[in-house]
C-alpha atoms as a PDB file:
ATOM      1  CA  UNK A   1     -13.551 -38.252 -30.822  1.00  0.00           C
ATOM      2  CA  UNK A   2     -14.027 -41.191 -28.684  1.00  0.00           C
ATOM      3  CA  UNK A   3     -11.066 -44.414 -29.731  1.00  0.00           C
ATOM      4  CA  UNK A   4     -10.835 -47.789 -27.952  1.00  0.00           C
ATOM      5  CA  UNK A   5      -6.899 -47.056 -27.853  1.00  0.00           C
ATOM      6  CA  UNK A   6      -5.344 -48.022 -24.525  1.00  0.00           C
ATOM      7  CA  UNK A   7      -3.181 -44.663 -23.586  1.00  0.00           C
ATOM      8  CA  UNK A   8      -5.127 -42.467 -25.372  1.00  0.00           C
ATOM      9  CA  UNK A   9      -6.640 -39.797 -23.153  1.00  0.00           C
ATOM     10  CA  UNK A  10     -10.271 -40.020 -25.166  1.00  0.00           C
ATOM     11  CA  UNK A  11      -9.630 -43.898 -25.074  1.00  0.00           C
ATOM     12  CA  UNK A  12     -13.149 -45.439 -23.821  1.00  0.00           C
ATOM     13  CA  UNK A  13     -10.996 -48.321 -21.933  1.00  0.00           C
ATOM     14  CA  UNK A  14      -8.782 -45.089 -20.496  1.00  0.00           C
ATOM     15  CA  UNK A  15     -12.043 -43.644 -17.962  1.00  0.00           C
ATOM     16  CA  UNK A  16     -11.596 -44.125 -14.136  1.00  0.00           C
ATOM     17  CA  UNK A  17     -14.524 -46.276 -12.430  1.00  0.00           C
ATOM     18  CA  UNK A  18     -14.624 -43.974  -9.604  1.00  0.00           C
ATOM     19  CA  UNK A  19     -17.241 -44.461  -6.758  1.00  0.00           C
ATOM     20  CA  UNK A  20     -19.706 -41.367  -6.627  1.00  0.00           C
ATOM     21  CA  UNK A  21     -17.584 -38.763  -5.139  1.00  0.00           C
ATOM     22  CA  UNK A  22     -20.422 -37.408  -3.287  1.00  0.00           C
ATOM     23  CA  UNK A  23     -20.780 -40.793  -1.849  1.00  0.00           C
ATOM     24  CA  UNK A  24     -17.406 -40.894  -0.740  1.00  0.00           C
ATOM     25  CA  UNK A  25     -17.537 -37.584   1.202  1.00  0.00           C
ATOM     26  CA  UNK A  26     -20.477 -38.917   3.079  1.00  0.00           C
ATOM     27  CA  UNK A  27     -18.752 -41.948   4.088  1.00  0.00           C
ATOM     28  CA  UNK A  28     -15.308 -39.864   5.136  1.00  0.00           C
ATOM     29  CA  UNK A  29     -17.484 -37.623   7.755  1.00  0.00           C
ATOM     30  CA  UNK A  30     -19.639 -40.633   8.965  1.00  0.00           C
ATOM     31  CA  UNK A  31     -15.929 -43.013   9.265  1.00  0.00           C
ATOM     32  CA  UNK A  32     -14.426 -39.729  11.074  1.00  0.00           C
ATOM     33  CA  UNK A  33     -17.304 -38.993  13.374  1.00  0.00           C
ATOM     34  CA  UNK A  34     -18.275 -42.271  13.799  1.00  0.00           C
ATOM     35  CA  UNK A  35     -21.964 -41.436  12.958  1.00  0.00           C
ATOM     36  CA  UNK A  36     -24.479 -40.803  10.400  1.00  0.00           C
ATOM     37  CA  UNK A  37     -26.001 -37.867  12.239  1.00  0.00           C
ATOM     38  CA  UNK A  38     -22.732 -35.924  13.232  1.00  0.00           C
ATOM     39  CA  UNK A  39     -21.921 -36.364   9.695  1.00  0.00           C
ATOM     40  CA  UNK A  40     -25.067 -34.596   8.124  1.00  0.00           C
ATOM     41  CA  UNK A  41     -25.312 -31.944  10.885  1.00  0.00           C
ATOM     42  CA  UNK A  42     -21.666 -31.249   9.160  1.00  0.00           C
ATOM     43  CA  UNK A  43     -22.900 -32.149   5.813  1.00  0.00           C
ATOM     44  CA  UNK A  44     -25.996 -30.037   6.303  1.00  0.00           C
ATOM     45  CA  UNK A  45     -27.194 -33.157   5.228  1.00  0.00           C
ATOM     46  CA  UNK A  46     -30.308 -35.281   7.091  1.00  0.00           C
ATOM     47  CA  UNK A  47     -29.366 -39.119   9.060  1.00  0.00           C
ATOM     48  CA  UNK A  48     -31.266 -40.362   6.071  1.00  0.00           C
ATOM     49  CA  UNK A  49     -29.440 -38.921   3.089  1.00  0.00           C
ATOM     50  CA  UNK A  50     -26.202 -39.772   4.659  1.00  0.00           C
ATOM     51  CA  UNK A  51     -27.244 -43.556   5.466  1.00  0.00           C
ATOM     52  CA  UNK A  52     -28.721 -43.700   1.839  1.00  0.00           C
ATOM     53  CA  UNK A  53     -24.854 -42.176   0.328  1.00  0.00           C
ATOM     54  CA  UNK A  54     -23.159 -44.899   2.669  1.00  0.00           C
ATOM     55  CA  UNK A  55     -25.914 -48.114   1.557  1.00  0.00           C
ATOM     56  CA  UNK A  56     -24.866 -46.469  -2.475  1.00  0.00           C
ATOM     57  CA  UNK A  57     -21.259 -46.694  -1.932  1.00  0.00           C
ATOM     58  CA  UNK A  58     -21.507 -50.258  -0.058  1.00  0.00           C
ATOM     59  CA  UNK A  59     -23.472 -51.596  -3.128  1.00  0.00           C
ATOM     60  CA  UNK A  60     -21.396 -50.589  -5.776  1.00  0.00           C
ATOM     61  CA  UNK A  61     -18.544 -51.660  -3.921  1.00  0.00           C
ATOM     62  CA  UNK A  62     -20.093 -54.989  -2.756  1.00  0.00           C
ATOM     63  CA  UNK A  63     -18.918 -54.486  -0.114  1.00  0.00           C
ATOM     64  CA  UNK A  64     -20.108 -53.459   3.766  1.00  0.00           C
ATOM     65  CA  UNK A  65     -18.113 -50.146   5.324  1.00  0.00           C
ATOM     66  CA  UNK A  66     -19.927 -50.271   8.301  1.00  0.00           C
ATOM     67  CA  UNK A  67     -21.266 -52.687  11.409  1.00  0.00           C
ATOM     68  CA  UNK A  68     -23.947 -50.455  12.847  1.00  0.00           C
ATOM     69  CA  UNK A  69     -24.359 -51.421  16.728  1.00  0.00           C
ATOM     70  CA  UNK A  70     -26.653 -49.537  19.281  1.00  0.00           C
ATOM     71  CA  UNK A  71     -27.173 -46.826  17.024  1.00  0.00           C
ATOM     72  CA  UNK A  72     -23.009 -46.442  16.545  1.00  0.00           C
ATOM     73  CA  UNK A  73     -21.154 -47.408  13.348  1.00  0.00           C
ATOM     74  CA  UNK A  74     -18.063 -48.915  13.338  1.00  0.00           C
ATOM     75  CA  UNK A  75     -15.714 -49.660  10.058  1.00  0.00           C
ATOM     76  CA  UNK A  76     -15.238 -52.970   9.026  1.00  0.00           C
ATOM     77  CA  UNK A  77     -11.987 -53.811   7.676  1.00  0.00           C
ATOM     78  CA  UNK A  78     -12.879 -52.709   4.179  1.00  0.00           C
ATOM     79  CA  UNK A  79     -14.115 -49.631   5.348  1.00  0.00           C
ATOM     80  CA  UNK A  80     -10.657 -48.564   6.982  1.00  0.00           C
ATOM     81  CA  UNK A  81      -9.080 -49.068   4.047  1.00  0.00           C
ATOM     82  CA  UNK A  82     -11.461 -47.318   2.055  1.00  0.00           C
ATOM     83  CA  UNK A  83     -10.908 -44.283   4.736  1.00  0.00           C
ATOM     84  CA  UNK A  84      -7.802 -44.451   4.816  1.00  0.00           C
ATOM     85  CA  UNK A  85      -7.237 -43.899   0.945  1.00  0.00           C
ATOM     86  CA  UNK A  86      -9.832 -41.242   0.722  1.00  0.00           C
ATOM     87  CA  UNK A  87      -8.456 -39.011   3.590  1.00  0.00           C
ATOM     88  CA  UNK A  88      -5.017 -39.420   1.591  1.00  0.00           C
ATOM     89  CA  UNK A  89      -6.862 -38.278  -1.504  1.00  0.00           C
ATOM     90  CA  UNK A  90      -8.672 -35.331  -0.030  1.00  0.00           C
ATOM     91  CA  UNK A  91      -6.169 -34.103   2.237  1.00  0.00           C
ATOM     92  CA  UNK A  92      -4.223 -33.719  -1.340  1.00  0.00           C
ATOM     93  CA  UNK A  93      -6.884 -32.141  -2.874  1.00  0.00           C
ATOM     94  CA  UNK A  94      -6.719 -29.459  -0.010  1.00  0.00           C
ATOM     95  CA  UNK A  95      -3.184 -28.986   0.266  1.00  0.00           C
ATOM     96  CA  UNK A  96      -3.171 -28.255  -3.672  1.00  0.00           C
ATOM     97  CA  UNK A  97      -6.377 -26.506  -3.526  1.00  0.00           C
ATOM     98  CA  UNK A  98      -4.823 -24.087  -1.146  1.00  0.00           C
ATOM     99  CA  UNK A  99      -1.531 -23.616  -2.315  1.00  0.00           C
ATOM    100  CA  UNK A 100      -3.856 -22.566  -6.273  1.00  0.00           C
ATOM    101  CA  UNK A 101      -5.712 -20.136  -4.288  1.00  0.00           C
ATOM    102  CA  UNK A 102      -4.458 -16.433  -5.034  1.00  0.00           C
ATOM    103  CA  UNK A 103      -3.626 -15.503  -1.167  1.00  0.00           C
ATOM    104  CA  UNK A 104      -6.037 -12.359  -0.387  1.00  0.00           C
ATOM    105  CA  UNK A 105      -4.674  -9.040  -1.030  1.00  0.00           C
ATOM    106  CA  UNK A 106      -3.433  -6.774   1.840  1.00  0.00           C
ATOM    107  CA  UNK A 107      -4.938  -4.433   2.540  1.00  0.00           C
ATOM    108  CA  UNK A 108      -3.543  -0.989   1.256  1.00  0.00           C
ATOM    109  CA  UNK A 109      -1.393   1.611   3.499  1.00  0.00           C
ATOM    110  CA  UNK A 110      -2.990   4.482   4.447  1.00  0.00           C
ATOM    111  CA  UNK A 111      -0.566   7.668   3.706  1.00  0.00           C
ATOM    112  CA  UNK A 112      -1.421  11.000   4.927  1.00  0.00           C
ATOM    113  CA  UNK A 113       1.014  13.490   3.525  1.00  0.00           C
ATOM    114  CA  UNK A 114       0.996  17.227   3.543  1.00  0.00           C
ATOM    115  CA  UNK A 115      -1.065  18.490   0.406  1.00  0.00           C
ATOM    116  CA  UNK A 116       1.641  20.527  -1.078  1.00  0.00           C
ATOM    117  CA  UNK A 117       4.304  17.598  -0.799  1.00  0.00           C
ATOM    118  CA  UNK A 118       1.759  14.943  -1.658  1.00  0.00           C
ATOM    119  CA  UNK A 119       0.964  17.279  -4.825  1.00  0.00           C
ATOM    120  CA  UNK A 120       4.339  18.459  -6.428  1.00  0.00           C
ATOM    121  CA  UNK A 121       6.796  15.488  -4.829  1.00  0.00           C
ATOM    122  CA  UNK A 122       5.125  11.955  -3.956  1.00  0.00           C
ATOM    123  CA  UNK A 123       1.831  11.853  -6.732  1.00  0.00           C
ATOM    124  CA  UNK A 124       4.767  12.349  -9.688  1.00  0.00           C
ATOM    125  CA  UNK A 125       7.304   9.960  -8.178  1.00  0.00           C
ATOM    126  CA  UNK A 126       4.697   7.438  -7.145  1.00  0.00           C
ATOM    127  CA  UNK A 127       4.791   5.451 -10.457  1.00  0.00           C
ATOM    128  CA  UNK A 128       8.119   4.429  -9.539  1.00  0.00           C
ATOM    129  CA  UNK A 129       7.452   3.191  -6.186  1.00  0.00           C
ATOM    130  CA  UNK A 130       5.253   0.815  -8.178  1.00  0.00           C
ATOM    131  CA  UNK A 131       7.265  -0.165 -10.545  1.00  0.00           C
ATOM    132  CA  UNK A 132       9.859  -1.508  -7.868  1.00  0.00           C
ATOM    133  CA  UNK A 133       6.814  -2.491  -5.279  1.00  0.00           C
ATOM    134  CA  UNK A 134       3.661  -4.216  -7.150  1.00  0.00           C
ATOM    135  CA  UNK A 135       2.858  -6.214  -4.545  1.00  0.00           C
ATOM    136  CA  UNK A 136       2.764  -2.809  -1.973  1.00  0.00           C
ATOM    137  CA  UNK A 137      -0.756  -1.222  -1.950  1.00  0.00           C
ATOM    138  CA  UNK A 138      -1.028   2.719  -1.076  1.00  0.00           C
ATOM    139  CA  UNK A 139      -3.952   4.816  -0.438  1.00  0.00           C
ATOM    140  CA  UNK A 140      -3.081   8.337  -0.183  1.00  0.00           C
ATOM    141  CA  UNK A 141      -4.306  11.153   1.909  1.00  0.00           C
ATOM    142  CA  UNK A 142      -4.213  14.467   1.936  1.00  0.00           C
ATOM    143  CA  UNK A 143      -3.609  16.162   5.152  1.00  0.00           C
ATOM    144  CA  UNK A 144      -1.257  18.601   7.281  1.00  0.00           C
ATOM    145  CA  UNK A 145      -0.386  18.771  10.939  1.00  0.00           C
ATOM    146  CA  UNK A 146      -1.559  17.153  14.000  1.00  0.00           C
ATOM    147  CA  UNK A 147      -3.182  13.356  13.610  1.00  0.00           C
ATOM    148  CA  UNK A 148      -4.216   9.932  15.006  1.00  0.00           C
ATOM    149  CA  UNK A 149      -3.035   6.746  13.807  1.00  0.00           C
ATOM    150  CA  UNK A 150      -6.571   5.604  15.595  1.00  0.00           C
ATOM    151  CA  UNK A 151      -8.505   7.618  12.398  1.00  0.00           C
ATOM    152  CA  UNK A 152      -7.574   4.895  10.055  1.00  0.00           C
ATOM    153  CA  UNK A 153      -3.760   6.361   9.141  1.00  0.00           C
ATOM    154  CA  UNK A 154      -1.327   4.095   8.910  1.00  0.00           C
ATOM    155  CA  UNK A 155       1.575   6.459   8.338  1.00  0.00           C
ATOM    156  CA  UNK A 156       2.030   9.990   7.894  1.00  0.00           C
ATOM    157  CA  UNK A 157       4.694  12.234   6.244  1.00  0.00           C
ATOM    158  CA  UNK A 158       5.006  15.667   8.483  1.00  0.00           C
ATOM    159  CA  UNK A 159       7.160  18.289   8.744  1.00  0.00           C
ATOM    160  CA  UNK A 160       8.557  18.379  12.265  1.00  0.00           C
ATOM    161  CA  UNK A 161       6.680  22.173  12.781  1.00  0.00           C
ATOM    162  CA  UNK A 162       4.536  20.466  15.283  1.00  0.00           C
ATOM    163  CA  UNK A 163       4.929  18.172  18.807  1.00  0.00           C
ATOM    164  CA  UNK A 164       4.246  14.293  17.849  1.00  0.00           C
ATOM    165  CA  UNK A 165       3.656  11.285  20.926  1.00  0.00           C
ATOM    166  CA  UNK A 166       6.204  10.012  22.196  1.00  0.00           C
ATOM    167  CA  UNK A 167       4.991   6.955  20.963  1.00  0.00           C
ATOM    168  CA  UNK A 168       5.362   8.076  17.684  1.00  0.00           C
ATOM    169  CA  UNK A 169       8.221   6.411  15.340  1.00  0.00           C
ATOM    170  CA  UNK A 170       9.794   8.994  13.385  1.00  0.00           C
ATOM    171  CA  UNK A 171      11.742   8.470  10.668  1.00  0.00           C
ATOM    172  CA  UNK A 172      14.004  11.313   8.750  1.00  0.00           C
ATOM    173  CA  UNK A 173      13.474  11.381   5.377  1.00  0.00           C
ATOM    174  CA  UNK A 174      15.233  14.722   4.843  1.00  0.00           C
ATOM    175  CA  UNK A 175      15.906  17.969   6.215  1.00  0.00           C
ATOM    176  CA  UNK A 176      14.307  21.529   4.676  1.00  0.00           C
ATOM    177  CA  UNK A 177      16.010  24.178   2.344  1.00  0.00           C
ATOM    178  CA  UNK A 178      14.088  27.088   1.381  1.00  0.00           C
ATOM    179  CA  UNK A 179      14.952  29.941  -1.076  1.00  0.00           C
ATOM    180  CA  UNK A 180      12.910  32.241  -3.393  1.00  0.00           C
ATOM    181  CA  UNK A 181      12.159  30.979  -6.973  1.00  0.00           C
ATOM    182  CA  UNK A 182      10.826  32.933  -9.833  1.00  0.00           C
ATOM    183  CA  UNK A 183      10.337  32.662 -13.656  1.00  0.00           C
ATOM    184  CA  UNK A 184      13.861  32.374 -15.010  1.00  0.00           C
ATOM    185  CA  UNK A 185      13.348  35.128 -17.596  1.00  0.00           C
ATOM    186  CA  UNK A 186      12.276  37.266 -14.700  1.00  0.00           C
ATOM    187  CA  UNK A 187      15.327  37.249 -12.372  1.00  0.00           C
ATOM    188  CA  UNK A 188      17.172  40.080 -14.372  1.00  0.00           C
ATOM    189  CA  UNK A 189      14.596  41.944 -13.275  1.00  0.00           C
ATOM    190  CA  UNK A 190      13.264  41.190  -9.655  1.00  0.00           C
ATOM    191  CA  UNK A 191      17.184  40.068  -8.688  1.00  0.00           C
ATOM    192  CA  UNK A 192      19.577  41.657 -10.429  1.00  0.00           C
ATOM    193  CA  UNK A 193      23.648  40.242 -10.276  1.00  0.00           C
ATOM    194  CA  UNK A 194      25.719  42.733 -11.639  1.00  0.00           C
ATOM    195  CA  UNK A 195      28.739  42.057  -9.673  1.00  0.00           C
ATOM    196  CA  UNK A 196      28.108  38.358  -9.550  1.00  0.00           C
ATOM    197  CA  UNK A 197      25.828  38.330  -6.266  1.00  0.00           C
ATOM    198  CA  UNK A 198      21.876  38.753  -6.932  1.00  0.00           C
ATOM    199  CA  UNK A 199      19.878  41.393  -4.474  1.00  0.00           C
ATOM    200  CA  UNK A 200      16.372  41.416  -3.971  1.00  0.00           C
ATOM    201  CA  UNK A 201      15.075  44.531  -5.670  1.00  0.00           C
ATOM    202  CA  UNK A 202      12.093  46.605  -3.729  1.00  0.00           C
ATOM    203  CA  UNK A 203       9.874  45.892  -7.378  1.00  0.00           C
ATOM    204  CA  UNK A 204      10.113  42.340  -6.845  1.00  0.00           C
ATOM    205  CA  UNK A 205       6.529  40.934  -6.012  1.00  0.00           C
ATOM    206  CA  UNK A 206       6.480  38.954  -3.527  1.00  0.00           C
ATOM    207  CA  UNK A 207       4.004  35.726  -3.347  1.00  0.00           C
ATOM    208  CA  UNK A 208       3.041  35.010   0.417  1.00  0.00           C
ATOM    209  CA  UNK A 209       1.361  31.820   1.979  1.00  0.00           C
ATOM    210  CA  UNK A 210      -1.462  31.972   4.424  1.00  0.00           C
ATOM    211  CA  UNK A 211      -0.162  28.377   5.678  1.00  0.00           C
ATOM    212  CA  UNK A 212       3.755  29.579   5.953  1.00  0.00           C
ATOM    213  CA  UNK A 213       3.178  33.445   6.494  1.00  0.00           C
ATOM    214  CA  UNK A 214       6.279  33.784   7.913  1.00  0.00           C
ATOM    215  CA  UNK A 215       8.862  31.969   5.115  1.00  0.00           C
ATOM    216  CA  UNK A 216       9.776  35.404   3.414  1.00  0.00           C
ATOM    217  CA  UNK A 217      10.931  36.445   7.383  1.00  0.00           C
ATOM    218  CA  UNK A 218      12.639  33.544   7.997  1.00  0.00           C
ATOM    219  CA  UNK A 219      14.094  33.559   4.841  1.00  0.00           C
ATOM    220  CA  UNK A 220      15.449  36.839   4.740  1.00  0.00           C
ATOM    221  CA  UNK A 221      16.827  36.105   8.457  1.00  0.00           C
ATOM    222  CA  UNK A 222      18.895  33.323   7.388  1.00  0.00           C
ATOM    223  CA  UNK A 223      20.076  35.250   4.696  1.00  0.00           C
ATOM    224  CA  UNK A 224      21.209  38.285   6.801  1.00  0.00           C
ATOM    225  CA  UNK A 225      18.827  40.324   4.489  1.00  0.00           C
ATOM    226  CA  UNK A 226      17.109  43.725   5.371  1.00  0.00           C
ATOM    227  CA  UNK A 227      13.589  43.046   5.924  1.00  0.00           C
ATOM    228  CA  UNK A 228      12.093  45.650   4.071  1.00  0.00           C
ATOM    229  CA  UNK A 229       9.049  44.890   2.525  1.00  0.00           C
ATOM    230  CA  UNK A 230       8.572  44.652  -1.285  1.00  0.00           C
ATOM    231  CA  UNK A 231       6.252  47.014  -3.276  1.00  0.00           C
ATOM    232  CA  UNK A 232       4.006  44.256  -4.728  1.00  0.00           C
ATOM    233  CA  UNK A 233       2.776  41.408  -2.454  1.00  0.00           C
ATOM    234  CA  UNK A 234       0.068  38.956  -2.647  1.00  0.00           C
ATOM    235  CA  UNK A 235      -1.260  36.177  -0.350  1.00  0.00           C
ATOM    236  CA  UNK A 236      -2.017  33.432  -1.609  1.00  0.00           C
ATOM    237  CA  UNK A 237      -4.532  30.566   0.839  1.00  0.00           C
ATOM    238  CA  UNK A 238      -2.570  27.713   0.120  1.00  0.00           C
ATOM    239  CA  UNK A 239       1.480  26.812  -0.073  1.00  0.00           C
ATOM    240  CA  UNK A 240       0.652  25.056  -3.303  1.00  0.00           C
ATOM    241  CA  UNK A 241      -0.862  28.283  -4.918  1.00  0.00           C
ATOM    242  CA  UNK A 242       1.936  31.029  -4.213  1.00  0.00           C
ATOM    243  CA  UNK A 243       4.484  27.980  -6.024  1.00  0.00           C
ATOM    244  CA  UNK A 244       1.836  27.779  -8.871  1.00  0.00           C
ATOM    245  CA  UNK A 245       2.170  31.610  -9.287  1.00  0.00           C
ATOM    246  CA  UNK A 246       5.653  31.525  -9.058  1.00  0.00           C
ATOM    247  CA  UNK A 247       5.528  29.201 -12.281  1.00  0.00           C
ATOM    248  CA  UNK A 248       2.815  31.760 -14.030  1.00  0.00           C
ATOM    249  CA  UNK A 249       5.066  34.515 -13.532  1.00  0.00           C
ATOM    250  CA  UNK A 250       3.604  36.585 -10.805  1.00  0.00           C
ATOM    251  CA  UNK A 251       6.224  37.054  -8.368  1.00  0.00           C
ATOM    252  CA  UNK A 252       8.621  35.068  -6.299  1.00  0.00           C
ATOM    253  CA  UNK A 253       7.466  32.793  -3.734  1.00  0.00           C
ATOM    254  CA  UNK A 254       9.929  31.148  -1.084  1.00  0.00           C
ATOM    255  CA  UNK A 255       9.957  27.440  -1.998  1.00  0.00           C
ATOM    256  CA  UNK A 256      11.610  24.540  -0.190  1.00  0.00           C
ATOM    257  CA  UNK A 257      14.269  22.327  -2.794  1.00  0.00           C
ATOM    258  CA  UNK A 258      12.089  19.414  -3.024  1.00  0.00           C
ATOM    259  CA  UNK A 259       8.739  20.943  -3.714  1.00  0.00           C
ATOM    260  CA  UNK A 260      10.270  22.818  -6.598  1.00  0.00           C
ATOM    261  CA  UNK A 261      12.817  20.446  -8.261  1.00  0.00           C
ATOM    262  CA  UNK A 262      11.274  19.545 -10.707  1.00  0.00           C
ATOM    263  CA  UNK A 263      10.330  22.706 -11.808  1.00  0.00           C
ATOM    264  CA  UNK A 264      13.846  23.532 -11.855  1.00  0.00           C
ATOM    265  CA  UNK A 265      14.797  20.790 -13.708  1.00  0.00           C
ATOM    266  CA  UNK A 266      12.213  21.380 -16.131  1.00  0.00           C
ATOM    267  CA  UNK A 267      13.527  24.958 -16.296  1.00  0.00           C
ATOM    268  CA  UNK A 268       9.894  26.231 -15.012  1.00  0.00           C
ATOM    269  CA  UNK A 269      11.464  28.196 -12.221  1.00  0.00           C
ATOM    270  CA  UNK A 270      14.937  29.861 -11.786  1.00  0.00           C
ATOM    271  CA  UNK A 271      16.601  30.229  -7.892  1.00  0.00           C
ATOM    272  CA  UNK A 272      18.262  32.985  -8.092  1.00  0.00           C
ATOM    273  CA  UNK A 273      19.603  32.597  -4.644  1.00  0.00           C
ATOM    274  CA  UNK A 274      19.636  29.247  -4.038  1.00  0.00           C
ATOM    275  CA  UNK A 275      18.687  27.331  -0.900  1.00  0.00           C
ATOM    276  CA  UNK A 276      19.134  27.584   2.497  1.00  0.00           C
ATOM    277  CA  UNK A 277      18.610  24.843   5.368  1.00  0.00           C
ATOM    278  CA  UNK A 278      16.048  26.386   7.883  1.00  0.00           C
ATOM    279  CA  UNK A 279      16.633  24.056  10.901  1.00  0.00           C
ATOM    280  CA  UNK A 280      13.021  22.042   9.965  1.00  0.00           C
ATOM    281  CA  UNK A 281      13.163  18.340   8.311  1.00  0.00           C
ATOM    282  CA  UNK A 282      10.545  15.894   6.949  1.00  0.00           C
ATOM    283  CA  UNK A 283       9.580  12.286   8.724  1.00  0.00           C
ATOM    284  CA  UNK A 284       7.543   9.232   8.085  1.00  0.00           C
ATOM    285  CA  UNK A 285       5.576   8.984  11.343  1.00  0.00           C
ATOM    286  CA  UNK A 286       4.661   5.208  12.270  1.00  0.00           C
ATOM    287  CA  UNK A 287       2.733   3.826  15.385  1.00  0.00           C
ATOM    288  CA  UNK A 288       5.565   1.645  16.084  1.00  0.00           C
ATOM    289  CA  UNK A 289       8.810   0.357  15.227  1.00  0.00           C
ATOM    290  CA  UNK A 290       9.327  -0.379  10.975  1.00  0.00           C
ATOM    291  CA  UNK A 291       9.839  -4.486  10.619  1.00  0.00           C
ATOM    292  CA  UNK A 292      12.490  -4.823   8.408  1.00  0.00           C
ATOM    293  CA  UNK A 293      10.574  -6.528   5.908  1.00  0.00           C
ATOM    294  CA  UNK A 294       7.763  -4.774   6.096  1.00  0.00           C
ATOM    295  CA  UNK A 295       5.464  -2.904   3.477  1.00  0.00           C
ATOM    296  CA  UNK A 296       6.851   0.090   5.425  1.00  0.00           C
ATOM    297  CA  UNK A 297      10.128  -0.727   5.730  1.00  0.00           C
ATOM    298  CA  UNK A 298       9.898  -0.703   1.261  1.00  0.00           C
ATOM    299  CA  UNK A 299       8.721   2.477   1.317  1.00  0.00           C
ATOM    300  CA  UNK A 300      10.800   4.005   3.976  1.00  0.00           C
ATOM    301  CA  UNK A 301      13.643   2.998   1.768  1.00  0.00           C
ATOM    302  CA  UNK A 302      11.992   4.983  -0.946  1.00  0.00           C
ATOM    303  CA  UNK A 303      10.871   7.712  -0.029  1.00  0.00           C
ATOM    304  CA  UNK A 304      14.504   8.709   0.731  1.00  0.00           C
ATOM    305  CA  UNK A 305      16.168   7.425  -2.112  1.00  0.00           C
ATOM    306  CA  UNK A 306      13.900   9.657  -3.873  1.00  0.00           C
ATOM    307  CA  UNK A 307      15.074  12.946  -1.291  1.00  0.00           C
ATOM    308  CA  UNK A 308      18.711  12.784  -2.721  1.00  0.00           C
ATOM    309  CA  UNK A 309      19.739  15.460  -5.040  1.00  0.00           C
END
């Protein structure tokens, strides 16, 4: 409802005589360029329509902006002072314009991380990264072994199984313990303890990797085990699988600590043995150097906060 109240904000007497505003932005190029035609070729406007703005703005002023001389203009006094107020006004509107605008999103960081970690470790913990980290963006890849930052990577989680450049950044995260894991209601039978110390029975199945054919080996060297080999084996294509049949019950499967905490936790999975360090560790591989206050540098930080026991 329209009032004739002075102060009040739908007060008739209250509205701002304001000369056309697209007036005024003609006049602002043509006083800064000091002529019509520089002004439309920014304008995208033609010499005419921004003559025809200026001659509008003059008359409903009453006053002239301009003393046009050998095809120049030049402001009179009223037309510096008009310029002058207007490039106050619009350099505000810009300032505040810009500092409204939502700044464009980053764009995301490209992880490549070995499936088996990226599967049972990161994916579940990612949430939390998150939660702490809104404003970091990460796309995750799936992928083991040798890489190129130049393939669109941006970082890469490896196990230190392979030769990296030595312009590589690598940056511990932690090291590897391995150790078989089985079905908890299982272990009485695959690896008995009747004087307190469990042994690896000859009945025990034993779930084999086609990517790490060599962890029951290793294993059983760190140990100081016999090597003999079990009755029941089964090979399984991927890491991930042999821990899956692990947790269904089908055999024991060497398993590093962090791929399988949870599952111990969770009381999926029983170690009977417990884990040994095998010499490897785990890295976050960068092109160069972290900046401390980087999106890296955040998730650095982390990723090993979320490698302690």
């Amino acid at each position: 409802m329209k009032t004739d109240t002075h102060g009040d904000k739908n007060s008739q007497l209250a509205r701002r005589r304001l000369p056309p505003l697209s007036a005024l932005r003609c006049f602002e190029a043509a006083a800064r360029l000091e002529s019509f035609t520089q002004a439309g070729a920014t304008l995208h406007l033609t010499h005419g329509a921004i003559s025809r703005a200026v001659r509008a703005l003059e008359e409903d002023l009453g006053t002239p902006l301009f003393e046009r001389r050998s095809q120049r203009v030049f402001l009179t006094a009223a037309g510096a002072e008009l310029l002058h107020s207007v490039t106050q006004a619009l350099d505000l509107i810009e300032h505040t314009a810009s500092r409204l605008r939502a700044p464009a999103p980053e764009a995301p960081l490209v992880l490549s991380c070995e499936p088996t970690l990226l599967m049972r470790w990161l994916i579940p913990r990612m949430p939390g990264f998150y939660a702490e980290h809104p404003e970091v963006a990460i796309q995750l890849l799936a992928g083991g072994g040798p890489f190129s930052f130049h393939a669109g990577i941006d970082l890469a989680i490896r196990r230190n199984d392979f030769a990296w450049s030595r312009e590589t950044q690598a940056h511990w995260l932690f090291d590897e313990a391995i150790g078989p894991v089985c079905r908890p209601e299982r272990q009485a039978d695959w690896t008995p303890a009747p004087k307190g110390t469990p042994s690896l029975t000859e009945q025990a199945p034993r779930l084999h990797s086609a990517t790490r054919p060599q962890a029951w080996e290793q294993w059983l060297q760190l140990k100081q085990l016999p090597g003999a080999p079990s009755a029941q084996e089964q090979v399984f294509e991927h890491f991930y699988f042999s821990l899956q049949a692990a947790v269904a019950g089908l055999g024991l499967a060497i398993a590093p600590w962090q791929l399988v905490r949870d599952d111990l936790a969770g009381g999926l999975l029983g170690a009977p043995f417990g884990f040994v360090a095998d010499g490897s560790a785990y890295y976050l591989l960068s092109p160069q150097a972290v900046d401390p206050d980087s999106a890296t540098a955040k998730l650095l930080h982390w990723l090993r906060r979320q490698a302690l026991p």
